[in-house]
C-alpha atoms as a PDB file:
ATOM      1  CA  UNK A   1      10.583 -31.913 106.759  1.00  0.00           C
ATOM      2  CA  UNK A   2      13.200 -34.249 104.789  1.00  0.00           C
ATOM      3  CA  UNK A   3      14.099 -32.796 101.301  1.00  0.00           C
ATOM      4  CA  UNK A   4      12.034 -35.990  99.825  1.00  0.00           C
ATOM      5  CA  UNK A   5      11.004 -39.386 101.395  1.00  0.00           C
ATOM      6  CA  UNK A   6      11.830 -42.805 100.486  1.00  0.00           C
ATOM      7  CA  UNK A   7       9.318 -42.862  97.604  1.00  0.00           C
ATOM      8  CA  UNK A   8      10.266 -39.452  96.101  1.00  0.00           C
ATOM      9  CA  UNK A   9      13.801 -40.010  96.293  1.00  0.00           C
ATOM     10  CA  UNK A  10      15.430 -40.310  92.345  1.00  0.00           C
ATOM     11  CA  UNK A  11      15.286 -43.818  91.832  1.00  0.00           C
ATOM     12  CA  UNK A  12      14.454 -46.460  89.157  1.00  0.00           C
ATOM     13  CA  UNK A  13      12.527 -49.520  90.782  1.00  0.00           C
ATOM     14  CA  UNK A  14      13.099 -52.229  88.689  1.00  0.00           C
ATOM     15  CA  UNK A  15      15.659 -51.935  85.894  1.00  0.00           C
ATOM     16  CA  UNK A  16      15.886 -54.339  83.628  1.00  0.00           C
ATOM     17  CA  UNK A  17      19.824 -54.753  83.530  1.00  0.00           C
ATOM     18  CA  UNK A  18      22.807 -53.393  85.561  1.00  0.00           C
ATOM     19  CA  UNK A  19      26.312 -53.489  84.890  1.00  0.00           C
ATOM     20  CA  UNK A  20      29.684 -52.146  85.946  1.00  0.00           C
ATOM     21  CA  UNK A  21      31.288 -49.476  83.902  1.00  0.00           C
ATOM     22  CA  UNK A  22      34.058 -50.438  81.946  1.00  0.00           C
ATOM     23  CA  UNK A  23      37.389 -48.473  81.008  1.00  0.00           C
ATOM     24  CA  UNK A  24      35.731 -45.777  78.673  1.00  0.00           C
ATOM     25  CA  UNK A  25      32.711 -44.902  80.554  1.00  0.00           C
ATOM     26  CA  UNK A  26      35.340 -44.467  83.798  1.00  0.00           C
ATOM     27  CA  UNK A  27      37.437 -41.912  81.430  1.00  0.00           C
ATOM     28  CA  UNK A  28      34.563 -40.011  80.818  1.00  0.00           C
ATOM     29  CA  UNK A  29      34.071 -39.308  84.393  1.00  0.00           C
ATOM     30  CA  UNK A  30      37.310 -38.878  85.448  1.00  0.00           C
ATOM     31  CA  UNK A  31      37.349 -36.453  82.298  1.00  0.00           C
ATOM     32  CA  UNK A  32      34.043 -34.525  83.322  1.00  0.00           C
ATOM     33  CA  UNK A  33      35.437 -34.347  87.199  1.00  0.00           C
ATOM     34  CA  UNK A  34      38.605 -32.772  86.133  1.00  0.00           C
ATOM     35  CA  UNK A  35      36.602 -29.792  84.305  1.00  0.00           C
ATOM     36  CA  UNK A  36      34.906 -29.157  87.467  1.00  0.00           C
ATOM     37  CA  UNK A  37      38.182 -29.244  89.375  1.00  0.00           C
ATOM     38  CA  UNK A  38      40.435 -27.804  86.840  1.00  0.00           C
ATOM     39  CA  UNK A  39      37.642 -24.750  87.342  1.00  0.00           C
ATOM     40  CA  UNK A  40      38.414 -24.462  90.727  1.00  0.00           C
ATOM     41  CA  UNK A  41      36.206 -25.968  92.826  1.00  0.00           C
ATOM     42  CA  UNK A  42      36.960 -29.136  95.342  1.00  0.00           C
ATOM     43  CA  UNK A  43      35.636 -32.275  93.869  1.00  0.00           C
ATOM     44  CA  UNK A  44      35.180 -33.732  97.106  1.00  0.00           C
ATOM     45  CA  UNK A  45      33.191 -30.502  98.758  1.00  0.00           C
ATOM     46  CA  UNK A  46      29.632 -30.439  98.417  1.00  0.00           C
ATOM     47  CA  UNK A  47      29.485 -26.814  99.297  1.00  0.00           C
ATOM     48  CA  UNK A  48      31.904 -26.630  96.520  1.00  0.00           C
ATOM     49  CA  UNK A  49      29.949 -28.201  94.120  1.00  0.00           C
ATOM     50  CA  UNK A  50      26.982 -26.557  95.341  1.00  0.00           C
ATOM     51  CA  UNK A  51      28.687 -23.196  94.293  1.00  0.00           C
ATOM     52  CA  UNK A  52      30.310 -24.364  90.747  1.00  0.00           C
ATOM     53  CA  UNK A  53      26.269 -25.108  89.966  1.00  0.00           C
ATOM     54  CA  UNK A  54      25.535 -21.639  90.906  1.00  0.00           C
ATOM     55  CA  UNK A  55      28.667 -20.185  89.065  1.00  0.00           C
ATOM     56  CA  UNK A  56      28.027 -22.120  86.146  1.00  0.00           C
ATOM     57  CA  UNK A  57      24.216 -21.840  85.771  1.00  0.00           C
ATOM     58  CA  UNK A  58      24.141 -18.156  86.653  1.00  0.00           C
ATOM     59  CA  UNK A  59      26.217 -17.332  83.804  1.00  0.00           C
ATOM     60  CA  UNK A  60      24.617 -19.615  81.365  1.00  0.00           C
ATOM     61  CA  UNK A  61      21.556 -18.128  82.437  1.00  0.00           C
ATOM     62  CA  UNK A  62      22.569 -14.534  81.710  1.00  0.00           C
ATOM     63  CA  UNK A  63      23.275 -15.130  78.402  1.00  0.00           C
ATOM     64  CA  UNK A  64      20.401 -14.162  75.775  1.00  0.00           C
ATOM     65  CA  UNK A  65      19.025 -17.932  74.974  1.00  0.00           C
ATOM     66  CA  UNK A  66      19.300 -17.778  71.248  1.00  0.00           C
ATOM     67  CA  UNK A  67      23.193 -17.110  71.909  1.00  0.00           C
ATOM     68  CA  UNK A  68      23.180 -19.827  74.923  1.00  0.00           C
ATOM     69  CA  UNK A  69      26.012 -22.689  74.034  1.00  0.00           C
ATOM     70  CA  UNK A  70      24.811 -26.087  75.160  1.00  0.00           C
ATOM     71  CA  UNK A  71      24.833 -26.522  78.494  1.00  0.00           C
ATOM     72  CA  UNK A  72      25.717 -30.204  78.061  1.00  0.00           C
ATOM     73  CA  UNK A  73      29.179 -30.232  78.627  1.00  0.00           C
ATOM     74  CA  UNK A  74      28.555 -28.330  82.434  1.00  0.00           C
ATOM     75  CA  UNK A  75      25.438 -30.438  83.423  1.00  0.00           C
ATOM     76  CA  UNK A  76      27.620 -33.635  82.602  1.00  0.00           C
ATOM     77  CA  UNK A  77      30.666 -32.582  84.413  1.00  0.00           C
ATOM     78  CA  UNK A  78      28.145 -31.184  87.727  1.00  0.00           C
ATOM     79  CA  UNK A  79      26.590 -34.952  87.218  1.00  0.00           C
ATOM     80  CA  UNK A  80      29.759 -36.624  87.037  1.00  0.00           C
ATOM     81  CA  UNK A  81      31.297 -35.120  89.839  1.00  0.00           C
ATOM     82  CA  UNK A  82      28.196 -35.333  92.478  1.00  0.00           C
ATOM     83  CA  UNK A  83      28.211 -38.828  91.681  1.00  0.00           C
ATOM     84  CA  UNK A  84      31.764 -39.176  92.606  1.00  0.00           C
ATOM     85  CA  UNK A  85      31.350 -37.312  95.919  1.00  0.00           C
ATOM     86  CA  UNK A  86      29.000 -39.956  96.419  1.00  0.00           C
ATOM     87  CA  UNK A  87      30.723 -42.870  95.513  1.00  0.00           C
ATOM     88  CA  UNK A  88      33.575 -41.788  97.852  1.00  0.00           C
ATOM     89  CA  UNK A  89      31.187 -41.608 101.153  1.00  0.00           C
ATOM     90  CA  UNK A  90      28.778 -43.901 100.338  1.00  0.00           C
ATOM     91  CA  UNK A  91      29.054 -48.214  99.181  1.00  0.00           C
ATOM     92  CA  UNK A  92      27.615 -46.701  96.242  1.00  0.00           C
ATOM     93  CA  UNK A  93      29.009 -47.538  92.770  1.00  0.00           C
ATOM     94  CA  UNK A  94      29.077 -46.596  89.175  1.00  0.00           C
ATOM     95  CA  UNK A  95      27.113 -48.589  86.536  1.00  0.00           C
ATOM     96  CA  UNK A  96      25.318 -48.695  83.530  1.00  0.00           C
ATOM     97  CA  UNK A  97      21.596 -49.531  83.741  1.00  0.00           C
ATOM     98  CA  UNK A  98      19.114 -50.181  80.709  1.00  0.00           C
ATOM     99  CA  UNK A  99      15.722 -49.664  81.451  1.00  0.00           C
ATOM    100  CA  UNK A 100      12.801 -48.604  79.544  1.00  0.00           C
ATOM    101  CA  UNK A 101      14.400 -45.274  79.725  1.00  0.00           C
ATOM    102  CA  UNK A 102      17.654 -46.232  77.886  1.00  0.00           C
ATOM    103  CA  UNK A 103      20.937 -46.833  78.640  1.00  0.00           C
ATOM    104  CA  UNK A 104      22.733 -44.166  81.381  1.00  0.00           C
ATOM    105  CA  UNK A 105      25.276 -43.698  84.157  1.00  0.00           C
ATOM    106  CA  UNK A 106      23.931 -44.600  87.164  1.00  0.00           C
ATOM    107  CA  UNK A 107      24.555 -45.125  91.025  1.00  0.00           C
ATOM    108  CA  UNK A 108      23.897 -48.459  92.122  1.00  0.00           C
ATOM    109  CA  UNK A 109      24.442 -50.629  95.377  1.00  0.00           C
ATOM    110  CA  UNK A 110      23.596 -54.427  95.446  1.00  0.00           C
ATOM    111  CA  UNK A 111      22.872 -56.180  92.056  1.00  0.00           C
ATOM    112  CA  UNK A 112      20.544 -53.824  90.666  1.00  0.00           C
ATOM    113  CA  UNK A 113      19.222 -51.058  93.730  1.00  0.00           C
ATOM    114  CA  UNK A 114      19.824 -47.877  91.295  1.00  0.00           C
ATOM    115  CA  UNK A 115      19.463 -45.220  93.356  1.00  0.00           C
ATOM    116  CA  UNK A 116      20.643 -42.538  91.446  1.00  0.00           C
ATOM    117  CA  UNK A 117      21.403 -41.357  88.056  1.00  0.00           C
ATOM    118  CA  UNK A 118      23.395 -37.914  89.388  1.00  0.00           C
ATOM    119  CA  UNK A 119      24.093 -36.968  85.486  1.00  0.00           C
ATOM    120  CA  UNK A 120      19.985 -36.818  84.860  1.00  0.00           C
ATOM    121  CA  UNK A 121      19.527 -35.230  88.082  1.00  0.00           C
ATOM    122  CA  UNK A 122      21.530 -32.320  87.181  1.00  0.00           C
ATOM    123  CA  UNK A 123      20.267 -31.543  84.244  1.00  0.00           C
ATOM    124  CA  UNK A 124      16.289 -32.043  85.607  1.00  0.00           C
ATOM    125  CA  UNK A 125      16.890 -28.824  87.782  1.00  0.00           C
ATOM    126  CA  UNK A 126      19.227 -27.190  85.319  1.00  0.00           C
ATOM    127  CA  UNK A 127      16.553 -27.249  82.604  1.00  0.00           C
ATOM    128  CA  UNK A 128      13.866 -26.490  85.697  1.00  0.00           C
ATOM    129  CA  UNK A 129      16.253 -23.213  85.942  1.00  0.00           C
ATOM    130  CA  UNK A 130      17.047 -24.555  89.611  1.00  0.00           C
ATOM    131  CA  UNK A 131      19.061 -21.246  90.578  1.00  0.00           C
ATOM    132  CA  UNK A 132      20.439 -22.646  93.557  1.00  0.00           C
ATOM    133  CA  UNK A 133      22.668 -25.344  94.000  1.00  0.00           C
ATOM    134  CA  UNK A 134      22.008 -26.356  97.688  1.00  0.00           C
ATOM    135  CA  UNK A 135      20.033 -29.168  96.403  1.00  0.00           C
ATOM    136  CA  UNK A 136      23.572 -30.832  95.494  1.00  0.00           C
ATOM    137  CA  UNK A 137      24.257 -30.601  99.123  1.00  0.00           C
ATOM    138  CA  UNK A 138      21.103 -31.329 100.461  1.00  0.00           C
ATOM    139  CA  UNK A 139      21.060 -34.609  98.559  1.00  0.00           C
ATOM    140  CA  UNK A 140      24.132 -35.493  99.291  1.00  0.00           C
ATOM    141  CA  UNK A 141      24.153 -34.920 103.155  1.00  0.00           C
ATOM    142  CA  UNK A 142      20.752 -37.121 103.078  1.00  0.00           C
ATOM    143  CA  UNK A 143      22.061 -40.037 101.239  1.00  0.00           C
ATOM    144  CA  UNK A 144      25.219 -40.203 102.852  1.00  0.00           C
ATOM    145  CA  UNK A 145      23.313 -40.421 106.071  1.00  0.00           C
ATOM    146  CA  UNK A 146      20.718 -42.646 104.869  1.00  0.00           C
ATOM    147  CA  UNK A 147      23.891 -45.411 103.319  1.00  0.00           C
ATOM    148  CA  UNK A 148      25.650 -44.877 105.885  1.00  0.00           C
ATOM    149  CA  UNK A 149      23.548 -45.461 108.998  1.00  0.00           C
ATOM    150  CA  UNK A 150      22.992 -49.367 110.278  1.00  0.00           C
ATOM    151  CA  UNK A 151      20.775 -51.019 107.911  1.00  0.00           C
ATOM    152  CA  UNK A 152      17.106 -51.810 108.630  1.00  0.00           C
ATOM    153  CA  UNK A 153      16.151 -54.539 107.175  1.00  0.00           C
ATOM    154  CA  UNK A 154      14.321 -58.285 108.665  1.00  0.00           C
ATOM    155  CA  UNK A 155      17.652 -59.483 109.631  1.00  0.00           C
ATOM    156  CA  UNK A 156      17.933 -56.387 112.228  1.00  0.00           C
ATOM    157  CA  UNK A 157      14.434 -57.112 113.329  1.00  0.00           C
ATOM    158  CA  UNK A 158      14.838 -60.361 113.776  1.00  0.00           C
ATOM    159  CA  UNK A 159      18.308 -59.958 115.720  1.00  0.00           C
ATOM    160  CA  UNK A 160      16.933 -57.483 117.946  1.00  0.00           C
ATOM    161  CA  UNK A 161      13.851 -59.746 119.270  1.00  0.00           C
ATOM    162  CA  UNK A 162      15.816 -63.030 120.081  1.00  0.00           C
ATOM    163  CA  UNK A 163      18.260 -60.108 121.681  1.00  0.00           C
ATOM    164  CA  UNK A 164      15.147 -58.934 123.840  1.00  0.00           C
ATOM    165  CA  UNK A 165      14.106 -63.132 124.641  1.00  0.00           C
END
């Protein structure tokens, strides 16, 4: 069974305005990537972010909650850098998308197709105390498949019946 189908995958339908990121928004990811890399764990491995998730959750976890830190800082940098590993596989870009929501980081394709906000889907299964990170990978492996394979759309259709004429 796929991890989640078409209509359960993360996505916003309809935001109401998409944009590029602009010079500080990039610095804050390339600022949240290095913590996960400066930690030790390859940026552009999803096994490897799979296990800094693990590493970093487990030993929030352990700590008695009233003497937790915020987890902020590691959910942002996790975020950051899944949505990098994306970006690098995938036609799949950084932007900033206001919705009803708010304003957040988001991955986009097209004009306005979000598809993922990787930040927010961190820290759904961090605060769901997710204690495994294979989702990271599982995600990953299905969306870089699903971007990556030939596109379905009328325009195939179409080209493949005047192909069978």
């Amino acid at each position: 069974m796929a991890l989640f189908s078409r209509r359960a995958m993360p996505t916003v339908r309809t935001p109401a305005h998409v944009t590029p990121i602009g010079e500080a928004e990039r610095d804050w990811l390339d600022a949240h990537v290095a913590l996960v890399a400066d930690a030790g764990f390859d940026v552009d491995d999803a096994d490897a972010l799979r296990r800094c998730y693990e590493q970093w959750a487990g030993a929030w976890r352990r700590v008695n909650p009233p003497e937790r830190d915020d987890p902020a800082v590691m959910v942002n940098a996790l975020g950051a850098a899944f949505g990098e590993f994306l970006t690098h596989r995938t036609a799949l870009a950084w932007g900033l998308v206001e919705d009803e929501g708010g304003l957040d980081l988001a991955l986009f394709r097209g004009r306005s197709d979000v598809l993922m906000r990787p930040v927010s889907f961190v820290a759904s299964r961090w605060s769901a105390e997710e204690p495994s990170g294979a989702f990271l990978a599982a995600t990953s492996s299905q969306l870089v498949a699903a971007l990556s394979g030939p596109r379905r759309g009328r325009r195939a259709r179409s080209g493949e019946a005047s192909a069978r004429r």
